[in-house]
N, C-alpha and C. Protein backbone atom coordinates (compact mmCIF):
# COMPACT_ATOMS: atom_id res chain seq x y z
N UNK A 1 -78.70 1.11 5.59
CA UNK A 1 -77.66 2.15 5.56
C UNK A 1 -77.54 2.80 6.93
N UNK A 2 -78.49 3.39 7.80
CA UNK A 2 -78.67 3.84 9.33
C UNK A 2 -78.35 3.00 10.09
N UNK A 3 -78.27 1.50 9.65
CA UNK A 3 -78.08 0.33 10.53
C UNK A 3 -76.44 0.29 10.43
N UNK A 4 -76.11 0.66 9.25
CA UNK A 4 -74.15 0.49 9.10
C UNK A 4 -73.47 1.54 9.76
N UNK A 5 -74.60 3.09 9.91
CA UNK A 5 -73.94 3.86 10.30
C UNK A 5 -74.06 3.95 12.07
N UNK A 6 -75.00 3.48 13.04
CA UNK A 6 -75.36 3.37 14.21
C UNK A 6 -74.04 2.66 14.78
N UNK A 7 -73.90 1.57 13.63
CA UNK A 7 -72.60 0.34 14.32
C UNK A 7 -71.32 0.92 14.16
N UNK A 8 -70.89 1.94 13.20
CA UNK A 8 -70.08 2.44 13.01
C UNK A 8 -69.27 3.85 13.68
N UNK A 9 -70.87 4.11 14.54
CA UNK A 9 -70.76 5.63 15.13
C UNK A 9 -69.63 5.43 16.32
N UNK A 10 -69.99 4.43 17.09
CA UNK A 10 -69.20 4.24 18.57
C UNK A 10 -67.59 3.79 18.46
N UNK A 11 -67.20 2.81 17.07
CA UNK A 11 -65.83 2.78 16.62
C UNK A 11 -65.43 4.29 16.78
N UNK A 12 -65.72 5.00 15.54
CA UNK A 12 -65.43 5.75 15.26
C UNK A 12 -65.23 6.61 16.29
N UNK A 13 -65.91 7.19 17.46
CA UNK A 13 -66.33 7.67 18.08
C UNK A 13 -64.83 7.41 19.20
N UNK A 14 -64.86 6.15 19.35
CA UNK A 14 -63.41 5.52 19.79
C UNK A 14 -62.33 5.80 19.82
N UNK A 15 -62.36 5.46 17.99
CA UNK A 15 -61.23 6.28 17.41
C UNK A 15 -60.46 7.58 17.98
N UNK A 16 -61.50 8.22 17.93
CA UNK A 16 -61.29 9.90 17.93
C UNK A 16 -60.50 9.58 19.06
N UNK A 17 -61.41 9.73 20.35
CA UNK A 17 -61.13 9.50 21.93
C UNK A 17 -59.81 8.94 21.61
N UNK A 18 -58.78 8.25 21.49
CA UNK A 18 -57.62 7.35 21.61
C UNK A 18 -57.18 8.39 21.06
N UNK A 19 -57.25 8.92 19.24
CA UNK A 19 -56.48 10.06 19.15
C UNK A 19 -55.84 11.15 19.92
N UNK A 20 -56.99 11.51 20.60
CA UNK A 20 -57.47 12.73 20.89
C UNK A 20 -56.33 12.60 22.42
N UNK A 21 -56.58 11.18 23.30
CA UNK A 21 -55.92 10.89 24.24
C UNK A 21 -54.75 11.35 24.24
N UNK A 22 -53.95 10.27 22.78
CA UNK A 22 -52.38 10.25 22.85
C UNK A 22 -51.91 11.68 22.16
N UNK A 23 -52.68 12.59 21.46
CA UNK A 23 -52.45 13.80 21.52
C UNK A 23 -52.35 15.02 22.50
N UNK A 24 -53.83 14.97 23.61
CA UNK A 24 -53.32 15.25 24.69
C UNK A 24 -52.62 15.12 25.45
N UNK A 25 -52.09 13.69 25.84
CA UNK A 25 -50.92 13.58 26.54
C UNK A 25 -49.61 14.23 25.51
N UNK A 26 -49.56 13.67 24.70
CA UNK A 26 -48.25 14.61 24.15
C UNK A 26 -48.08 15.93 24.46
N UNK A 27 -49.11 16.80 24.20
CA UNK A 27 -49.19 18.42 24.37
C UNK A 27 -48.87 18.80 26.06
N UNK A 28 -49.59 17.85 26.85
CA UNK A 28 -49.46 17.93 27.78
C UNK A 28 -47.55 18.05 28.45
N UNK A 29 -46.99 16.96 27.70
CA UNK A 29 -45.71 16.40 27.79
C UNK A 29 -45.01 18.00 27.65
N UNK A 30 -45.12 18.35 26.28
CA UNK A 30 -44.47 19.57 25.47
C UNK A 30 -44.71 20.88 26.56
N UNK A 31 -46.11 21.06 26.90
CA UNK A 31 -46.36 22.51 27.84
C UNK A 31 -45.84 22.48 29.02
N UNK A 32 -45.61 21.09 29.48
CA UNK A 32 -44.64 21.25 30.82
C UNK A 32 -42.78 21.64 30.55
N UNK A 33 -42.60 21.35 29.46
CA UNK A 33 -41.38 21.55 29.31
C UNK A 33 -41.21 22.80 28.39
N UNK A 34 -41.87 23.64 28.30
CA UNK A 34 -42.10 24.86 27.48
C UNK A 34 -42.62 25.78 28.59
N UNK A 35 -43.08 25.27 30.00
CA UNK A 35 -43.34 26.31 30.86
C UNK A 35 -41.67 26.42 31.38
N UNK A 36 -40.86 25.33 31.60
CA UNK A 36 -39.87 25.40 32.16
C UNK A 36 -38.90 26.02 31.48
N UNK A 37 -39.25 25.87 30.53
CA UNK A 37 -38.47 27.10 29.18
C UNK A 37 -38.45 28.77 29.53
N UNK A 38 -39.93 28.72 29.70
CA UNK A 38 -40.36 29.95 29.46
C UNK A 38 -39.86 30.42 30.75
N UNK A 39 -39.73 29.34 31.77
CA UNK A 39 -38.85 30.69 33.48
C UNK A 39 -37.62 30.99 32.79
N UNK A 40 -36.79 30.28 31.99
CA UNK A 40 -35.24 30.60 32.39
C UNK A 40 -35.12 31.39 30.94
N UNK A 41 -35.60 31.20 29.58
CA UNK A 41 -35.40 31.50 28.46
C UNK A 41 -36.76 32.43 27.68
N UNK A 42 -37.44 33.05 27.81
CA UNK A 42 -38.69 33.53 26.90
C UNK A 42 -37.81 34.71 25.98
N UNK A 43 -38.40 34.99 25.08
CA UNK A 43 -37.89 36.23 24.21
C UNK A 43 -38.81 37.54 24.13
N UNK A 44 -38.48 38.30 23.71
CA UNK A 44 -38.94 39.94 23.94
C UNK A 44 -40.09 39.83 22.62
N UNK A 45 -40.73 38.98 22.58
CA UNK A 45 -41.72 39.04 21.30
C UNK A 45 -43.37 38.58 22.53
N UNK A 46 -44.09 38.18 21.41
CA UNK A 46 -45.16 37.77 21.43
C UNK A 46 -44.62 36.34 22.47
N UNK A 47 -45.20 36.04 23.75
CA UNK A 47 -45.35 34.66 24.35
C UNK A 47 -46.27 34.14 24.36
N UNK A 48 -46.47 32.66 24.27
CA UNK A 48 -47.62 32.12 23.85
C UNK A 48 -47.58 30.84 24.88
N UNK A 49 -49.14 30.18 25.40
CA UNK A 49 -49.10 29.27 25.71
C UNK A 49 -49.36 28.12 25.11
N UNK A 50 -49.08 28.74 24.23
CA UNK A 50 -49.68 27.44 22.62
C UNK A 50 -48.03 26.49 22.66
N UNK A 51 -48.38 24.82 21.76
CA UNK A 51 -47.02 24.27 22.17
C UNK A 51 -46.94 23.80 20.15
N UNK A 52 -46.52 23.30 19.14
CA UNK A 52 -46.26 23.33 18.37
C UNK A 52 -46.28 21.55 18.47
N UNK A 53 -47.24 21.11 17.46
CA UNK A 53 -47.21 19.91 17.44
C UNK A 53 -46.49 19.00 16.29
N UNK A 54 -45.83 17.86 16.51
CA UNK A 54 -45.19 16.94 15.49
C UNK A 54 -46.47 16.83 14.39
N UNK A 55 -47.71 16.79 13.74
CA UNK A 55 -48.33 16.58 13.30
C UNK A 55 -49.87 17.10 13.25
N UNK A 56 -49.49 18.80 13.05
CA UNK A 56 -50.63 19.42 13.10
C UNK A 56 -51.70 19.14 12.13
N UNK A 57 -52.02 18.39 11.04
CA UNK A 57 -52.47 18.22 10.45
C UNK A 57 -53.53 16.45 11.43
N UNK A 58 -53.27 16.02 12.50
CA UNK A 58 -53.39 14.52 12.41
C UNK A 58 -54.52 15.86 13.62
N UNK A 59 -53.94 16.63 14.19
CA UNK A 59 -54.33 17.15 15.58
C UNK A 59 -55.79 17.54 15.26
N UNK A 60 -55.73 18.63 14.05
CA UNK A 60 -56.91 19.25 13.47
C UNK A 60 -58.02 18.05 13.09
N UNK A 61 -58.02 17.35 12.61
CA UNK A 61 -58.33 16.38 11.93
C UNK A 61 -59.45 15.75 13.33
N UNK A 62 -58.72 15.56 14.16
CA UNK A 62 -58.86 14.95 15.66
C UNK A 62 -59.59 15.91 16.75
N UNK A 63 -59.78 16.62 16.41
CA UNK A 63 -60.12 17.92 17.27
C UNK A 63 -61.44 18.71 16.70
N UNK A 64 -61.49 18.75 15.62
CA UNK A 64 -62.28 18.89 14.69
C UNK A 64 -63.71 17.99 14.83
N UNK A 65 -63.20 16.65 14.62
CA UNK A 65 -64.01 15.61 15.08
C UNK A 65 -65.04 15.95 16.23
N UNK A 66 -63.85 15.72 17.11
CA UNK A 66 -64.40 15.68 18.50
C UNK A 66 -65.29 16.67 18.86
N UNK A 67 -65.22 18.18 18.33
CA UNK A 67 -65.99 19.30 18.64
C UNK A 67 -67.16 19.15 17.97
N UNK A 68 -67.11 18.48 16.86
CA UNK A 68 -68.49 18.12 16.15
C UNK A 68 -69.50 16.88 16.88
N UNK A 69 -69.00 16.09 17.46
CA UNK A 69 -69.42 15.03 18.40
C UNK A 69 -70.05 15.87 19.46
N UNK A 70 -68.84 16.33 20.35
CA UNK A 70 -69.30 16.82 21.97
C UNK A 70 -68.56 18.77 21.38
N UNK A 71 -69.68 19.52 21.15
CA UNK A 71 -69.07 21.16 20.95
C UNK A 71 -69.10 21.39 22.26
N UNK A 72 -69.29 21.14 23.54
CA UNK A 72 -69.22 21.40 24.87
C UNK A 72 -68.10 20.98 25.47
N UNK A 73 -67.19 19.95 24.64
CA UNK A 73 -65.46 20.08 25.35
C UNK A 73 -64.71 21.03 25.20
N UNK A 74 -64.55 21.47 26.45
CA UNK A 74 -63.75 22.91 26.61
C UNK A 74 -62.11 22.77 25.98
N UNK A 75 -61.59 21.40 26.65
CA UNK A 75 -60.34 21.26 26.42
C UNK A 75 -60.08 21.48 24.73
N UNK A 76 -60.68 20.16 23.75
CA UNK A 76 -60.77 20.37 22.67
C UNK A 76 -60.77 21.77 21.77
N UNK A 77 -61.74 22.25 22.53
CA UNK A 77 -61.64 23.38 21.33
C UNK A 77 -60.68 24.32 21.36
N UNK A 78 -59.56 24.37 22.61
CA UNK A 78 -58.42 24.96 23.46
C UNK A 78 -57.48 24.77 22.52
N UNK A 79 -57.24 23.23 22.14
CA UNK A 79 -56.21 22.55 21.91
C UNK A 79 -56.44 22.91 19.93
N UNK A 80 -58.00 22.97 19.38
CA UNK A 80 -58.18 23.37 18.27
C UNK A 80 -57.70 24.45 17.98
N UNK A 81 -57.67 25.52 18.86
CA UNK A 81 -57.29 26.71 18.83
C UNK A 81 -56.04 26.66 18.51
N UNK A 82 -54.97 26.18 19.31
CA UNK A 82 -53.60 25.89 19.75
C UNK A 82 -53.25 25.20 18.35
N UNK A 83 -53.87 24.43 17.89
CA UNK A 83 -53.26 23.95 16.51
C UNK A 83 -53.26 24.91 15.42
N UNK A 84 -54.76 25.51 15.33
CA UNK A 84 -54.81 26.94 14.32
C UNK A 84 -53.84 28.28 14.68
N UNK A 85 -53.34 28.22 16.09
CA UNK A 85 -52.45 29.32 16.28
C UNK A 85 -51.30 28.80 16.12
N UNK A 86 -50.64 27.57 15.68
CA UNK A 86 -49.55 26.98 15.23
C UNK A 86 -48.98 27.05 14.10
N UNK A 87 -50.34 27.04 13.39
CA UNK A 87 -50.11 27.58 11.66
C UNK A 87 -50.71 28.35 11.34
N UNK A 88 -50.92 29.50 11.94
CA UNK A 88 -50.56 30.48 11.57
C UNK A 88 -52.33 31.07 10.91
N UNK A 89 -53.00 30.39 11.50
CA UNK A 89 -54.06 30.26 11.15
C UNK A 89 -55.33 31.16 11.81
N UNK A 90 -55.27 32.82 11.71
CA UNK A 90 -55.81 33.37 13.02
C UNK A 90 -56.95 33.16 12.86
N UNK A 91 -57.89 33.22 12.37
CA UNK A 91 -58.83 33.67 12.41
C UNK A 91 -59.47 32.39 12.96
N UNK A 92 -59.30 31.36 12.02
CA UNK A 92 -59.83 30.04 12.73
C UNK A 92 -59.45 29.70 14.74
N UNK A 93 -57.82 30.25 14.36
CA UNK A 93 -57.61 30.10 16.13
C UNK A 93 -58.64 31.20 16.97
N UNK A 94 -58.65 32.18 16.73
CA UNK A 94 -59.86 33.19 17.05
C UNK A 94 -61.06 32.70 17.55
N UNK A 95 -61.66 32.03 16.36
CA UNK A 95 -63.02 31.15 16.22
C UNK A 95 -62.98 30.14 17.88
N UNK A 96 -62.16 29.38 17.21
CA UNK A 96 -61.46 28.50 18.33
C UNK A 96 -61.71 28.74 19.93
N UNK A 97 -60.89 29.57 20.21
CA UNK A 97 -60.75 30.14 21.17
C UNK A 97 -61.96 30.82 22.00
N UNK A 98 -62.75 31.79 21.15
CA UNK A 98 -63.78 32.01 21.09
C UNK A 98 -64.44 31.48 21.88
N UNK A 99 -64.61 29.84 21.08
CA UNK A 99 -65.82 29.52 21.78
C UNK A 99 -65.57 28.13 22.83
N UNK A 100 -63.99 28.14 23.46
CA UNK A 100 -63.29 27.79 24.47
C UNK A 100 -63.84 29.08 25.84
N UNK A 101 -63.96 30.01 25.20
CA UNK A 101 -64.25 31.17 26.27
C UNK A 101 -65.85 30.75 26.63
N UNK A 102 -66.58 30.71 25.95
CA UNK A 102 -67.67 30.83 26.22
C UNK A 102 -68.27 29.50 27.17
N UNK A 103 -67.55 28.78 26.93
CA UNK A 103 -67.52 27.35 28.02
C UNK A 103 -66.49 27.68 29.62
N UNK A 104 -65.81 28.18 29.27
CA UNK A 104 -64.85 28.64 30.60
C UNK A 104 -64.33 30.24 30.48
N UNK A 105 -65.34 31.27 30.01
CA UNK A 105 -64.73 32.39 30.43
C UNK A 105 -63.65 32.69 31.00
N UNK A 106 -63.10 32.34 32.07
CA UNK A 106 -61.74 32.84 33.14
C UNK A 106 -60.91 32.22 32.76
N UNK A 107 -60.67 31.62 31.66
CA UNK A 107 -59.42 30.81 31.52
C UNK A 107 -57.85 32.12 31.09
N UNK A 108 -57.18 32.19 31.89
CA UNK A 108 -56.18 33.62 31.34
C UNK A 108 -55.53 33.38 30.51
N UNK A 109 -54.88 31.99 30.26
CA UNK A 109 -54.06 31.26 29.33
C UNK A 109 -54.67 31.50 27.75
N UNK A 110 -55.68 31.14 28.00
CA UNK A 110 -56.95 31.23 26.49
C UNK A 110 -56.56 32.80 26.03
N UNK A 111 -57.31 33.12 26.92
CA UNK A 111 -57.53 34.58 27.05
C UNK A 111 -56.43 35.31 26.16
N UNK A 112 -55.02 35.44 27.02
CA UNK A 112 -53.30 35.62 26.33
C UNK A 112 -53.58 35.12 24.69
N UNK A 113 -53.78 33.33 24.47
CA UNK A 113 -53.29 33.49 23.38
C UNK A 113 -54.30 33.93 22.56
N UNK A 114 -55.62 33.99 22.77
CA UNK A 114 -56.74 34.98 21.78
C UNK A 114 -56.01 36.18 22.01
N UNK A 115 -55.25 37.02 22.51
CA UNK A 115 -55.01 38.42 22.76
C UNK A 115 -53.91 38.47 21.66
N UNK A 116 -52.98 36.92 21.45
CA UNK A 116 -52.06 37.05 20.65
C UNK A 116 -52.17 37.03 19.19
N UNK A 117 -53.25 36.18 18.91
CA UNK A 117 -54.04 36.06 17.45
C UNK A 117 -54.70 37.10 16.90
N UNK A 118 -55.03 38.19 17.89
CA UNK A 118 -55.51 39.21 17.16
C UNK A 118 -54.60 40.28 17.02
N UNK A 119 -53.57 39.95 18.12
CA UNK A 119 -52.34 41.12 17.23
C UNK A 119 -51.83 40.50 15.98
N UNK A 120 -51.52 39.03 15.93
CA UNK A 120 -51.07 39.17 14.18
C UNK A 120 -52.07 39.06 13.12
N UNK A 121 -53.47 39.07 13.55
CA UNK A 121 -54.87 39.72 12.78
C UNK A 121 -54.61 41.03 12.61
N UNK A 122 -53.63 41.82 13.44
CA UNK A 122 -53.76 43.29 12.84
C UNK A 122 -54.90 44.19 13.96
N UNK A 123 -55.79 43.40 14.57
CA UNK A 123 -56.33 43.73 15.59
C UNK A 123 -55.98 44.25 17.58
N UNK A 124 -55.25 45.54 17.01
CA UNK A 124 -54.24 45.91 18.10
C UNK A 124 -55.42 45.87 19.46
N UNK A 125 -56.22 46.57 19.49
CA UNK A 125 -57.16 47.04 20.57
C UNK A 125 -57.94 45.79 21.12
N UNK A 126 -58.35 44.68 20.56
CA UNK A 126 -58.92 43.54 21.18
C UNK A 126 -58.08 43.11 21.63
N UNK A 127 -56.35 43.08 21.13
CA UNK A 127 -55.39 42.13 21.88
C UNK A 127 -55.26 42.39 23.31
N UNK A 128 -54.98 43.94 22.95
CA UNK A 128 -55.04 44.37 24.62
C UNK A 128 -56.17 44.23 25.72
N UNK A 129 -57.19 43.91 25.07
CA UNK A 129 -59.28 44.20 25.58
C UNK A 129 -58.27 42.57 26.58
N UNK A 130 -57.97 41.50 25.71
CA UNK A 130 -57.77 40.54 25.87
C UNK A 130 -56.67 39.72 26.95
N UNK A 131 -55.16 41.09 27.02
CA UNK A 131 -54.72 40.82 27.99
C UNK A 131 -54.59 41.18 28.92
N UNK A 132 -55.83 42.49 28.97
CA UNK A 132 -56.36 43.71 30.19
C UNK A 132 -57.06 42.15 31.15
N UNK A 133 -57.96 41.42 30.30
CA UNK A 133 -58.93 40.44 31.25
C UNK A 133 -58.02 39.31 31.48
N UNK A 134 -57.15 38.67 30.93
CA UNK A 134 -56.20 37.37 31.16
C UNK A 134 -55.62 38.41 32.76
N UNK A 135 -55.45 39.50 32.88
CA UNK A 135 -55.02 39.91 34.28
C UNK A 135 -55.86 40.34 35.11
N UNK A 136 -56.82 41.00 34.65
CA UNK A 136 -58.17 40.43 35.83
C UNK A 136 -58.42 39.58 36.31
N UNK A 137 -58.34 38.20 35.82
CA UNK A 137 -58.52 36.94 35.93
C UNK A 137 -57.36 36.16 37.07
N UNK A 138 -56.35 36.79 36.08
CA UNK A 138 -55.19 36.11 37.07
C UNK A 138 -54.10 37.75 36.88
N UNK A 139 -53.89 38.37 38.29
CA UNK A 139 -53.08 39.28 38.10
C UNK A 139 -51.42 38.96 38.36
N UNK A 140 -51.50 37.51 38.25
CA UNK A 140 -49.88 37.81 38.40
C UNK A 140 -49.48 36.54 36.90
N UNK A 141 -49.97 36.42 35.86
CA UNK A 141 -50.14 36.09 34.27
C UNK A 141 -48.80 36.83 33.76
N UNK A 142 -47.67 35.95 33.80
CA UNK A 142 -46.79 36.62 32.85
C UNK A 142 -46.77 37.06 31.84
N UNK A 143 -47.49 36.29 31.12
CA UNK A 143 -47.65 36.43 29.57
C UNK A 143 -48.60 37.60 28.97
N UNK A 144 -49.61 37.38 29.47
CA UNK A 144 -50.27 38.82 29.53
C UNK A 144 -49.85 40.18 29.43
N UNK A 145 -49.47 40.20 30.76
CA UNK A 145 -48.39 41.40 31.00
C UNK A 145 -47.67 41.75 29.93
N UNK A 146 -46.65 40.87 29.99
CA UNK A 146 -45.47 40.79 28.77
C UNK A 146 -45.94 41.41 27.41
N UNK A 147 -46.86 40.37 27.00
CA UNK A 147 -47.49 40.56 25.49
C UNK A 147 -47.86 42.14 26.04
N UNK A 148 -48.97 42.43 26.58
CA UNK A 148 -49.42 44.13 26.38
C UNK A 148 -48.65 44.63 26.56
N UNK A 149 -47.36 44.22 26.92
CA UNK A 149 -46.06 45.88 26.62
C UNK A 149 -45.88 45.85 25.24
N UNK A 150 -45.43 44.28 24.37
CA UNK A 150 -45.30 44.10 23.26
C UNK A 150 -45.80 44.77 22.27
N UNK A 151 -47.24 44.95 22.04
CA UNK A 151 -48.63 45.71 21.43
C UNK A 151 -48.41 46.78 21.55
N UNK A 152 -48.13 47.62 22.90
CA UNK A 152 -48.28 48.99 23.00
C UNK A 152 -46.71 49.16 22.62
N UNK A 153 -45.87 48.60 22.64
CA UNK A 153 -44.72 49.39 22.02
C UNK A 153 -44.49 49.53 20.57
N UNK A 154 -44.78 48.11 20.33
CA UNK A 154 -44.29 48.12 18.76
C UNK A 154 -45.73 48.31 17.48
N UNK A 155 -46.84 48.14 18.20
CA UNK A 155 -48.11 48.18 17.66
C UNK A 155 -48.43 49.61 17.60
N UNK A 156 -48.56 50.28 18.88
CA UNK A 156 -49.70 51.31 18.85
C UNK A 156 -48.52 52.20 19.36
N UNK A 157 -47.18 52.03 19.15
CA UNK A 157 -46.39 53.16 20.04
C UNK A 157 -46.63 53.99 20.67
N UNK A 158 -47.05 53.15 22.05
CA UNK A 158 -47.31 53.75 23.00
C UNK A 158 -46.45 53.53 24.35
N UNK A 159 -44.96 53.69 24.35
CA UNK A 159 -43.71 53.44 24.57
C UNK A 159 -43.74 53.88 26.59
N UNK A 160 -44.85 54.69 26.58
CA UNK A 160 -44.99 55.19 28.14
C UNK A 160 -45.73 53.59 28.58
N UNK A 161 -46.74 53.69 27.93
CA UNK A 161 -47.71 52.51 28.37
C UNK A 161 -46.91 51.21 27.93
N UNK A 162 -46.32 50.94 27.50
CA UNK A 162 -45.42 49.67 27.68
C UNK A 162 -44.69 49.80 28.62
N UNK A 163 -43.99 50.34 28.80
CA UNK A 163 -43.02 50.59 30.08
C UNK A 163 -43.94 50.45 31.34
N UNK A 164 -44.83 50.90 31.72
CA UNK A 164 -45.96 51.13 32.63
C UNK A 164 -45.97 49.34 32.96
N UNK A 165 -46.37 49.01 31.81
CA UNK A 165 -46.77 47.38 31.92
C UNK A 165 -45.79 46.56 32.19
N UNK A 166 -44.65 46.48 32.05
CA UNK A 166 -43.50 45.68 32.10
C UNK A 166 -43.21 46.15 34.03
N UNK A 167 -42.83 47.68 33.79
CA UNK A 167 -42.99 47.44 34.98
C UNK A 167 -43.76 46.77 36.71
N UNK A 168 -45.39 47.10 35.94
CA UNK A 168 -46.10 46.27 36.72
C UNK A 168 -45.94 44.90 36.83
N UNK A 169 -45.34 44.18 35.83
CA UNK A 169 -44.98 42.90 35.67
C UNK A 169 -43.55 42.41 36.71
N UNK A 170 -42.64 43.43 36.40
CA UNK A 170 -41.30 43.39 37.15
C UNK A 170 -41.79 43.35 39.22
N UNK A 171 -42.86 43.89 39.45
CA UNK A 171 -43.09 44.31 40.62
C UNK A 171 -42.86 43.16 41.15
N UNK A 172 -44.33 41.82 40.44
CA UNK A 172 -44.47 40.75 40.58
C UNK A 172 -43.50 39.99 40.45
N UNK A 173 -42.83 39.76 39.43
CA UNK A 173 -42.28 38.63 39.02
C UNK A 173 -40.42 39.70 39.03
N UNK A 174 -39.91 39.88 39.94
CA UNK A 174 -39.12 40.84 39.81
C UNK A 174 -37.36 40.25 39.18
N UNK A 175 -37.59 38.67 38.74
CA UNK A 175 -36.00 38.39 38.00
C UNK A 175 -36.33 37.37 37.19
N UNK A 176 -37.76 38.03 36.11
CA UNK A 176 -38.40 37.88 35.18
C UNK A 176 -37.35 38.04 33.84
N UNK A 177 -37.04 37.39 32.95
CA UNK A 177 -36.11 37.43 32.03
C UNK A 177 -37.12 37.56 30.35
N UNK A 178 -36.20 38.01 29.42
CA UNK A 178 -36.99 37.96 28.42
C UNK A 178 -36.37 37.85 27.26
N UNK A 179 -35.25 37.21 27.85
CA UNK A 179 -33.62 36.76 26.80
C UNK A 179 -32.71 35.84 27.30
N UNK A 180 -32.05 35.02 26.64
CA UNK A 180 -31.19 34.32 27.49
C UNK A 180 -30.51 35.21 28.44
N UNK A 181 -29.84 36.50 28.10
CA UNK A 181 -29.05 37.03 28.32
C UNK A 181 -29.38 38.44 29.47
N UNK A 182 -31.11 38.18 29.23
CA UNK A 182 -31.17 39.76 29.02
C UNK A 182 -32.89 39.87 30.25
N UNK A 183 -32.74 40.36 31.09
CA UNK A 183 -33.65 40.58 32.40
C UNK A 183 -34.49 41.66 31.93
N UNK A 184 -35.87 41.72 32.06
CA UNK A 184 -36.93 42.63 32.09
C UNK A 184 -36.31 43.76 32.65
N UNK A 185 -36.31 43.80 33.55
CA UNK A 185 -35.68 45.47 34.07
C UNK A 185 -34.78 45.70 33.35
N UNK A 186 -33.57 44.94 32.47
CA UNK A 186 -32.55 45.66 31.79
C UNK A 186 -33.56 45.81 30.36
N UNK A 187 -34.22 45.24 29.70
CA UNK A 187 -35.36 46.02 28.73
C UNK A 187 -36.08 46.96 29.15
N UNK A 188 -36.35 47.30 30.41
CA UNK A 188 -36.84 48.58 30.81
C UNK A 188 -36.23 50.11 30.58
N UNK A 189 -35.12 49.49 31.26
CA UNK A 189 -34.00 50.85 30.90
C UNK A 189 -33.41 51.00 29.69
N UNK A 190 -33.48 49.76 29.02
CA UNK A 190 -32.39 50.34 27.59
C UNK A 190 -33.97 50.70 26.45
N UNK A 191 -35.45 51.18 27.44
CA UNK A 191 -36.83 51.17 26.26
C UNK A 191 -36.34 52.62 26.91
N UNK A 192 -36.41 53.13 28.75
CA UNK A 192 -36.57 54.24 28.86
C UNK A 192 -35.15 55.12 28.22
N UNK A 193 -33.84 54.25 27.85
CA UNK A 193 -32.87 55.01 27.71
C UNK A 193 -32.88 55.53 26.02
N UNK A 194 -33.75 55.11 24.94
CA UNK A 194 -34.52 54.76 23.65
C UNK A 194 -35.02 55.96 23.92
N UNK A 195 -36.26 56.08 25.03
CA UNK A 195 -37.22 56.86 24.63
C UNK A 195 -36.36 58.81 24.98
N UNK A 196 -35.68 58.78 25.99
CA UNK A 196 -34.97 59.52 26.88
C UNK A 196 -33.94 59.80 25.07
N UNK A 197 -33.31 59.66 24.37
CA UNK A 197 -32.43 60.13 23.18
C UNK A 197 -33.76 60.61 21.94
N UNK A 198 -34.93 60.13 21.90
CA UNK A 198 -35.78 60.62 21.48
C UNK A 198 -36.26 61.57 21.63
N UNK A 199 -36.00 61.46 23.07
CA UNK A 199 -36.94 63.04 23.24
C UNK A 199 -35.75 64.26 22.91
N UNK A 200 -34.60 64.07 23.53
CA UNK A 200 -33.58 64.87 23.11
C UNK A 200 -33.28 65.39 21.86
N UNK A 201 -33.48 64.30 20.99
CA UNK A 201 -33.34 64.81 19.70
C UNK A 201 -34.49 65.60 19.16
């Protein structure tokens, strides 16, 4: 029986790897054309560097594997994450992510979308813990930025400190969009022109 399973380990083992390959290259395919998205088109929500796969179920399956084989592939458990933050799956993407950090701490990308999984966990204050360090890491991180105005406006209404953040973002990235239609600085003014009839009233 140890003798069927020894001969069987390195197929298998194979297997995965080829999966795992033509899945990475796909994702790979998708995040380049989802970064190029994200210059001309992103929306005023949550941004993510996560990419949405034809077959999240084949991905998990594959990823899963592999972390049980080698738990020291950083990429893998990235991409595990990225599948559990696809469906919607936080806590596992959390997990995920987690322990993607603990193999590459500085990753800001990681970082963002753990910051994003715990805002729809309901976990306002780690999101931000999360995209305070994705900009330590890297201070000119769109997404980061972006997302912690997101949190502090609509999460913790904290409408000064969003504005604060967008603007620091605008400094950098100053014809930064966050609508087809619609430029960061013009969400600046129509948050301060919001907050400015608030106070009036």
């Amino acid at each position: 029986m140890k003798k069927n399973n020894l001969k069987n380990a390195p197929t298998m083992a194979k297997q995965t790897a080829i999966i795992i390959a033509a899945i990475t290259f796909a994702f790979g395919f998708l995040a380049g054309a989802a970064f190029m998205f994200f210059k001309t088109d992103s929306v005023p929500s949550v941004v993510s560097n996560s990419v949405t796969a034809v077959d999240p179920a084949q991905r998990v399956k594959a990823f899963e594997a592999e972390v049980r084989i080698n738990p020291q592939n950083t990429n893998a458990w990235i991409q595990l994450g990225h599948v559990y933050f696809d469906t919607d799956k936080y806590d596992q993407a959390i997990n995920a992510y987690e322990k993607a950090l603990k193999l590459d701490p500085n990753n800001a990308n990681v970082l963002t979308d753990l910051g994003i999984m715990y805002r729809r966990s309901g976990q306002f204050s780690e999101a931000i813990e999360k995209f305070d360090k994705a900009v330590t890491v890297d201070p000119k991180h769109k997404n980061a930025r972006f997302n912690k105005g997101i949190v502090l406006m609509h999460d913790l209404n904290d409408r000064d400190g969003a504005i604060k953040a967008w603007e620091d973002l605008l400094e950098i990235h100053p014809f930064a969009m966050v609508g087809e239609n619609k430029s960061l600085d013009q969400l600046i003014k129509e948050s301060k022109e919001s907050q400015d009839k608030n106070t009036s009233n």
